[in-house]
N, C-alpha and C. Protein backbone atom coordinates (compact mmCIF):
# COMPACT_ATOMS: atom_id res chain seq x y z
N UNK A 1 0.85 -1.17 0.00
CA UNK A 1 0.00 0.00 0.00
C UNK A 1 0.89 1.23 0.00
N UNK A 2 0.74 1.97 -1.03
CA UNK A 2 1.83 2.88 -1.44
C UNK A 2 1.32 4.47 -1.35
N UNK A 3 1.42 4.71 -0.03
CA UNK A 3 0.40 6.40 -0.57
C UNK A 3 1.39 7.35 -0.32
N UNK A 4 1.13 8.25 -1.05
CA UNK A 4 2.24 9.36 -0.96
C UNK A 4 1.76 10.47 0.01
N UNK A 5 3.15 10.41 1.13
CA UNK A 5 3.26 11.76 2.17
C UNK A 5 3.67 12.59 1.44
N UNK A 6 3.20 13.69 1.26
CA UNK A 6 3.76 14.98 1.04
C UNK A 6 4.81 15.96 1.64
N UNK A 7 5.63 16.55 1.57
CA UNK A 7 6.64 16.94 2.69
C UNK A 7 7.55 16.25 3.26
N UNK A 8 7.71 15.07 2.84
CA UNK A 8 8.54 14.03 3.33
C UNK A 8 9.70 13.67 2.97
N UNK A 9 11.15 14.23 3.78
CA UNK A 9 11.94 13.60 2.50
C UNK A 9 12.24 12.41 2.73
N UNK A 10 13.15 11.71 2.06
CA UNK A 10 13.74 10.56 1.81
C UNK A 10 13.89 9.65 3.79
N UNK A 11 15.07 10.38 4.28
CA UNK A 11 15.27 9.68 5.42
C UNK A 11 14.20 10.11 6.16
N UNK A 12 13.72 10.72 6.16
CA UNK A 12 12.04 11.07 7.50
C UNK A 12 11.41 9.51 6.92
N UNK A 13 10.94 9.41 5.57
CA UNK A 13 10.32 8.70 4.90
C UNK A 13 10.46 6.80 5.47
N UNK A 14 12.16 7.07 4.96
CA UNK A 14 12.66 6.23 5.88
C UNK A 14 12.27 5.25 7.42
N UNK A 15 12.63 6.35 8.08
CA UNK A 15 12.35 6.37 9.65
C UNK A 15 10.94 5.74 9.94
N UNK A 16 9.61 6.49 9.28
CA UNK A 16 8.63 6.21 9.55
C UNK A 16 7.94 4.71 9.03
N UNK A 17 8.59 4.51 7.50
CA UNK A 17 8.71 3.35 7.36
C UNK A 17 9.52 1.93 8.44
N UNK A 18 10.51 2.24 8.88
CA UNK A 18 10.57 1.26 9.88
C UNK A 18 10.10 1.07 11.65
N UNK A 19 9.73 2.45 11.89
CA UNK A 19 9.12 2.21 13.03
C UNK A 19 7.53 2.40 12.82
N UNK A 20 6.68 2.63 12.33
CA UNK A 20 5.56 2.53 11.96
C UNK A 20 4.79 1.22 12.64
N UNK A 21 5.24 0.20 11.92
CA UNK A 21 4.80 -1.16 12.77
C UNK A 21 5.22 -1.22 14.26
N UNK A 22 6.13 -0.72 14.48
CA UNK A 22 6.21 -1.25 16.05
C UNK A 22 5.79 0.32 16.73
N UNK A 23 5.32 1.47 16.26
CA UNK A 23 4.31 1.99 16.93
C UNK A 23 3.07 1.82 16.87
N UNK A 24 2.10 0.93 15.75
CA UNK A 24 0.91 -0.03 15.61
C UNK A 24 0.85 -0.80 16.59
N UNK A 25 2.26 -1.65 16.88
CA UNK A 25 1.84 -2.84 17.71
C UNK A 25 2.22 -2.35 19.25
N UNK A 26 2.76 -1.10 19.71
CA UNK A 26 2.73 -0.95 20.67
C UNK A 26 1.00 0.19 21.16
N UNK A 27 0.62 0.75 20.60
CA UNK A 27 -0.64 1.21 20.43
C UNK A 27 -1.52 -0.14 20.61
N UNK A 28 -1.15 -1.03 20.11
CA UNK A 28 -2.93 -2.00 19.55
C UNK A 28 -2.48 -2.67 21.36
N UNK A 29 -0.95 -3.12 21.74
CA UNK A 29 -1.07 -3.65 23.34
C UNK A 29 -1.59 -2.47 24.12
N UNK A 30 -1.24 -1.27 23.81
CA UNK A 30 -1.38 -0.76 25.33
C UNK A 30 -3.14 -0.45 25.30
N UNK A 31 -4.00 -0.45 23.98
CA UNK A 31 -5.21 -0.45 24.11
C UNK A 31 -5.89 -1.58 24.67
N UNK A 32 -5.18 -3.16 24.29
CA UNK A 32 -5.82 -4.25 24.62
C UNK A 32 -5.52 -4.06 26.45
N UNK A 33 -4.26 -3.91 26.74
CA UNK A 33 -3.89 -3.93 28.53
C UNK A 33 -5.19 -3.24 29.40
N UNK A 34 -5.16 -1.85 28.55
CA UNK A 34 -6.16 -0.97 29.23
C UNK A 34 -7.79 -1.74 29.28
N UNK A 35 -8.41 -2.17 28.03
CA UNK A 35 -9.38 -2.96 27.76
C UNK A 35 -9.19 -4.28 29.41
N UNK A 36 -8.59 -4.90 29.10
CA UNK A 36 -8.54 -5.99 30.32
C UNK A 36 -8.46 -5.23 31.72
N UNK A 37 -7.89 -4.33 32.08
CA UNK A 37 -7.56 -3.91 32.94
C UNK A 37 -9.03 -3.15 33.53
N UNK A 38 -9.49 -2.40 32.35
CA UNK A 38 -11.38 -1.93 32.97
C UNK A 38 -12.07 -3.29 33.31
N UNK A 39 -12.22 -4.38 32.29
CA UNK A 39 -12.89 -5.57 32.44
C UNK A 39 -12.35 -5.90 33.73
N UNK A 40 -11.04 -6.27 33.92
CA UNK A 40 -11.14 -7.30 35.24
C UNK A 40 -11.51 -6.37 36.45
N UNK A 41 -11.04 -5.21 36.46
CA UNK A 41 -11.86 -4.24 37.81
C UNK A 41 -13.80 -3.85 37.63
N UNK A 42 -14.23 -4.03 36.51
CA UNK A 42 -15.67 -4.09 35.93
C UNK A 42 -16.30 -5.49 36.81
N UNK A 43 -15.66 -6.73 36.42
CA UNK A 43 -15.90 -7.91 37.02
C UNK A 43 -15.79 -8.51 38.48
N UNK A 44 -14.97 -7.80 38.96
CA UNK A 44 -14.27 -7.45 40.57
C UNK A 44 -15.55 -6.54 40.97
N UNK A 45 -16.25 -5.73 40.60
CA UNK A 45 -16.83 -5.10 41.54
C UNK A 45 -18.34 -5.61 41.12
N UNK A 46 -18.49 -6.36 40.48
CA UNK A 46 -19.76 -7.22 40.10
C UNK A 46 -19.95 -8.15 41.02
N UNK A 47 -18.43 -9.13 41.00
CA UNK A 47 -18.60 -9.77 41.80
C UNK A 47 -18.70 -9.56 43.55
N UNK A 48 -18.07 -8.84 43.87
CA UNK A 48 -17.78 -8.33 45.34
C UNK A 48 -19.99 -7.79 45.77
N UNK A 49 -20.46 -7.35 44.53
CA UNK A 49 -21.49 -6.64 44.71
C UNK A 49 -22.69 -7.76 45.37
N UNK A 50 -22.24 -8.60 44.14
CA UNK A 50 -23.07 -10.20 43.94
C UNK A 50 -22.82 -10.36 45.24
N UNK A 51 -22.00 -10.89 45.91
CA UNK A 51 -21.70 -11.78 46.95
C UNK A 51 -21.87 -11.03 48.49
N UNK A 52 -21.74 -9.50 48.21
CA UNK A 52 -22.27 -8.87 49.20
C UNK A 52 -23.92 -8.89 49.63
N UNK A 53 -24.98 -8.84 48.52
CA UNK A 53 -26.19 -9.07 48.15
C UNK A 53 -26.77 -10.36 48.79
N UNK A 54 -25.45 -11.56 48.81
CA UNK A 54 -26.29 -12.76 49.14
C UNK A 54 -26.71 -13.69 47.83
N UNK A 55 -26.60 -13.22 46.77
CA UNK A 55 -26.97 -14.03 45.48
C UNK A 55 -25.84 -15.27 45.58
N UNK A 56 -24.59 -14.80 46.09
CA UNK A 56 -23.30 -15.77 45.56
C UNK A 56 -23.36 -16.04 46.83
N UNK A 57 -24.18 -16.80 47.72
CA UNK A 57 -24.37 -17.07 48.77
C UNK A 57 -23.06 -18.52 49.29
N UNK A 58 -22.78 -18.42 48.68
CA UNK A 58 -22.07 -20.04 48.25
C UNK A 58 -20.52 -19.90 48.07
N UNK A 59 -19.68 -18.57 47.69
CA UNK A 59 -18.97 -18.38 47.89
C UNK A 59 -18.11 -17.57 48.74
């Protein structure tokens, strides 16, 4: 996929071409970390809620 930056010279061009992917893949972890990190404190206070209630009577 070949699109042309404008303003770009050669070594900028460069540069962005090789770190590009590993600023994708550090972006796509630190979104997934954050994602798990709401879920498991989302689920933690579900559960704590549940079991305070008496529903999770059992655990």
């Amino acid at each position: 996929m070949n699109v042309p930056l404008p303003n770009l010279s050669a070594g900028q061009r460069e540069t962005l071409e090789k770190y590009l992917p590993l600023l994708l893949i550090v972006a796509v972890g630190w979104l997934a970390a954050r994602g798990l990190r709401k879920s498991f404190w989302s689920l933690f206070g579900m559960f704590w809620a549940l079991r305070a209630s008496g529903l999770l009577h059992w655990l």
